[in-house]
Protein backbone atom coordinates (compact mmCIF):
# COMPACT_ATOMS: atom_id res chain seq x y z
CA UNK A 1 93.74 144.10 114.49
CA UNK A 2 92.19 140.65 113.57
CA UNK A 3 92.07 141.23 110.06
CA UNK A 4 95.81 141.67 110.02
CA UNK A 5 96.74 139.04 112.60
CA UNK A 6 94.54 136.73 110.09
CA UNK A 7 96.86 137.66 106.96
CA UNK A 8 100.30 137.07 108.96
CA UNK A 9 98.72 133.79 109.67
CA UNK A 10 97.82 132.75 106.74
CA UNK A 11 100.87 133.78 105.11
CA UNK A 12 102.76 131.47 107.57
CA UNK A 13 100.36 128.89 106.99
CA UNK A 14 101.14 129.46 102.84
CA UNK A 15 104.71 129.85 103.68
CA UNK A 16 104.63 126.48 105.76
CA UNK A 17 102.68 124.47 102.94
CA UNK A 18 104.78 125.46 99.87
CA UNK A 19 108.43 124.57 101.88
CA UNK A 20 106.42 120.89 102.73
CA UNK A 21 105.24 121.26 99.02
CA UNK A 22 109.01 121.62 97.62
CA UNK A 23 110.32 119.22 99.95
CA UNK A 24 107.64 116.52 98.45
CA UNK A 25 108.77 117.19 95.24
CA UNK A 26 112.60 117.38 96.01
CA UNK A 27 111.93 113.41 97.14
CA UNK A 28 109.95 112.35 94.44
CA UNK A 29 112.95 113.81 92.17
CA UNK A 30 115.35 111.96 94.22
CA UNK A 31 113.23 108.50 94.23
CA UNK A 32 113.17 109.08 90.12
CA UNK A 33 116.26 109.90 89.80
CA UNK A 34 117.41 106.98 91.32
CA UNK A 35 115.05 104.64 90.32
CA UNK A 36 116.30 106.03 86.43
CA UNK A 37 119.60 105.37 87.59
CA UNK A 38 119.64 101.87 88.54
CA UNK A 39 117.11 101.03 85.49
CA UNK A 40 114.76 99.83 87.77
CA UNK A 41 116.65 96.64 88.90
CA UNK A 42 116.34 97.10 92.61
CA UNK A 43 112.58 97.56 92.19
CA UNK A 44 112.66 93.53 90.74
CA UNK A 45 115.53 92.85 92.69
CA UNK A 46 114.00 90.46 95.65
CA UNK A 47 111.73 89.06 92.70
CA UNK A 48 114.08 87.22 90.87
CA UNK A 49 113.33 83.77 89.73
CA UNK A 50 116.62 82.43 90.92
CA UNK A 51 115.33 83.29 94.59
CA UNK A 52 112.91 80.25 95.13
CA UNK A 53 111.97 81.77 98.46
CA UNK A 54 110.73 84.94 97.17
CA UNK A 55 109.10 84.79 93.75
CA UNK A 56 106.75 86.84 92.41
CA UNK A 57 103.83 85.11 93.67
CA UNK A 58 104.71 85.74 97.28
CA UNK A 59 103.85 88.45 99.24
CA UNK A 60 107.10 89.65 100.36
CA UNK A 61 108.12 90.26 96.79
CA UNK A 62 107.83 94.50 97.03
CA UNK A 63 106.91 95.21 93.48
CA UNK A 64 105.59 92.77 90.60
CA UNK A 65 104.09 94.17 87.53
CA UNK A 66 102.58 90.48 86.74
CA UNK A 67 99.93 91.03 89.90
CA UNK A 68 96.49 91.49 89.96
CA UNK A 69 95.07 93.42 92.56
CA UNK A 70 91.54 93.40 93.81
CA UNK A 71 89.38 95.30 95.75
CA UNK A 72 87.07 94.46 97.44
């Protein structure tokens, strides 16, 4: 009896993790698909030059290529 209630169990548990698993990679096809859409502007979009108040070199800018990050 414990040997079976330990296979429907983990077949849930496999069920669970591969509908979480698909969902992940549903998103990740959504953020690429729009990211390929847009060409990547709204990525740069709050880092543009024009906006003295948020250049590159501050740290609400969400995404600049030009940074270097350290760990420590």
């Amino acid at each position: 009896l414990l040997s079976l209630l330990q296979k429907w169990a983990l077949l849930a548990l496999s069920a669970c993790s591969s509908l979480c698993c698909l969902c992940c990679l549903l998103g990740l096809l959504v953020a690429i698909g729009l990211t390929l859409g847009n060409q990547g502007r709204v990525l740069l979009a709050p880092c543009s030059t024009a906006n003295i108040s948020l250049a590159p070199v501050s740290r609400e800018c969400p995404f600049d290529p030009t940074r270097v990050y350290v760990s420590p």
